[in-house]
Protein backbone atom coordinates (compact mmCIF):
# COMPACT_ATOMS: atom_id res chain seq x y z
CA UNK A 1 50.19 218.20 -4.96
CA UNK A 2 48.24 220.19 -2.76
CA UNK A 3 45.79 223.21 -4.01
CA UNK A 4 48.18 226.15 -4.29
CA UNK A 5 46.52 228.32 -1.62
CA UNK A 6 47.38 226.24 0.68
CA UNK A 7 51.27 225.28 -0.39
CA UNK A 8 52.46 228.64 -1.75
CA UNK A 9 53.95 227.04 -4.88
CA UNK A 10 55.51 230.46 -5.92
CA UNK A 11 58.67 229.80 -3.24
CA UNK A 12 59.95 226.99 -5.27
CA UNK A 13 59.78 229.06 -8.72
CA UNK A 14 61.69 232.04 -7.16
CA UNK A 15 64.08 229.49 -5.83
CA UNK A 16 65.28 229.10 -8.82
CA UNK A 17 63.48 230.42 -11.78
CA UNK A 18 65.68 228.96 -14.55
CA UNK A 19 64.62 225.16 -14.02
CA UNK A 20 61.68 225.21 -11.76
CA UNK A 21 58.23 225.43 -13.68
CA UNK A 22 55.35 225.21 -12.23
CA UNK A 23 52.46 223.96 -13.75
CA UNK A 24 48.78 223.74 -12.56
CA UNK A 25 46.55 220.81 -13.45
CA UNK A 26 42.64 220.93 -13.28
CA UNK A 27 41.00 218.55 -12.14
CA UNK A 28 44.35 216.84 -10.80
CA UNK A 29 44.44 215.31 -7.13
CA UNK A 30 48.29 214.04 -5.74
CA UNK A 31 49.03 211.35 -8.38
CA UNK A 32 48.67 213.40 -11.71
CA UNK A 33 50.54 211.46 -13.32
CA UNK A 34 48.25 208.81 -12.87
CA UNK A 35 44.93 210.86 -13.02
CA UNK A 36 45.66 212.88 -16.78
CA UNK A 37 49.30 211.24 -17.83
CA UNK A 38 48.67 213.35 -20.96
CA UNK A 39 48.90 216.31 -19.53
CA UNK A 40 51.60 215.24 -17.15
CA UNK A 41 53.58 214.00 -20.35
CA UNK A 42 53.23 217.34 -22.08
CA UNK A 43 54.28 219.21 -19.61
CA UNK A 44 57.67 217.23 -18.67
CA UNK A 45 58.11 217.10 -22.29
CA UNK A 46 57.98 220.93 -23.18
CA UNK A 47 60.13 221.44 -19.80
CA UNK A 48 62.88 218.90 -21.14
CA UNK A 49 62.89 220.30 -24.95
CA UNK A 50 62.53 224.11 -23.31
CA UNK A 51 66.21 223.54 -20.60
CA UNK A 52 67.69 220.67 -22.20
CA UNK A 53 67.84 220.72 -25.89
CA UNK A 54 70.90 220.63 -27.58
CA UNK A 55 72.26 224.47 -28.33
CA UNK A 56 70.68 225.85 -31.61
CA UNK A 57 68.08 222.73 -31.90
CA UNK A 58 65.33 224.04 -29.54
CA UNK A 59 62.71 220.97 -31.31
CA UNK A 60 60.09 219.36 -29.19
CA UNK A 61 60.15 216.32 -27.62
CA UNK A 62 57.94 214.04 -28.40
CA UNK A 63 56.95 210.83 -26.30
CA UNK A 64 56.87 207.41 -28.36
């Protein structure tokens, strides 16, 4: 939660690229979640429905 020049973000993708996303907030400081939760939500969201949806039902998540 640092700005990316300074925390090389990249290494954790190419760690391993088939679960880690990453996703860059403006306007975010360390407590997104807090500071644009609808964002936040989205994005954990379309993660979930993109690696964890059931075979052949690839739907979005939605939050309640």
């Amino acid at each position: 939660m640092i700005p990316p020049r300074f925390a090389r973000p990249h290494q954790f993708v190419e760690c391993n690229p088939n679960y880690v996303e990453l996703v860059e907030l403006d306007n975010a400081g360390h407590c997104p979640q807090d500071e644009c939760p609808e964002q936040v939500n989205q994005a954990i969201l379309n993660w979930m429905s993109g690696n964890f949806a059931p075979a052949g039902n690839k739907s979005k998540l939605q939050c309640c």
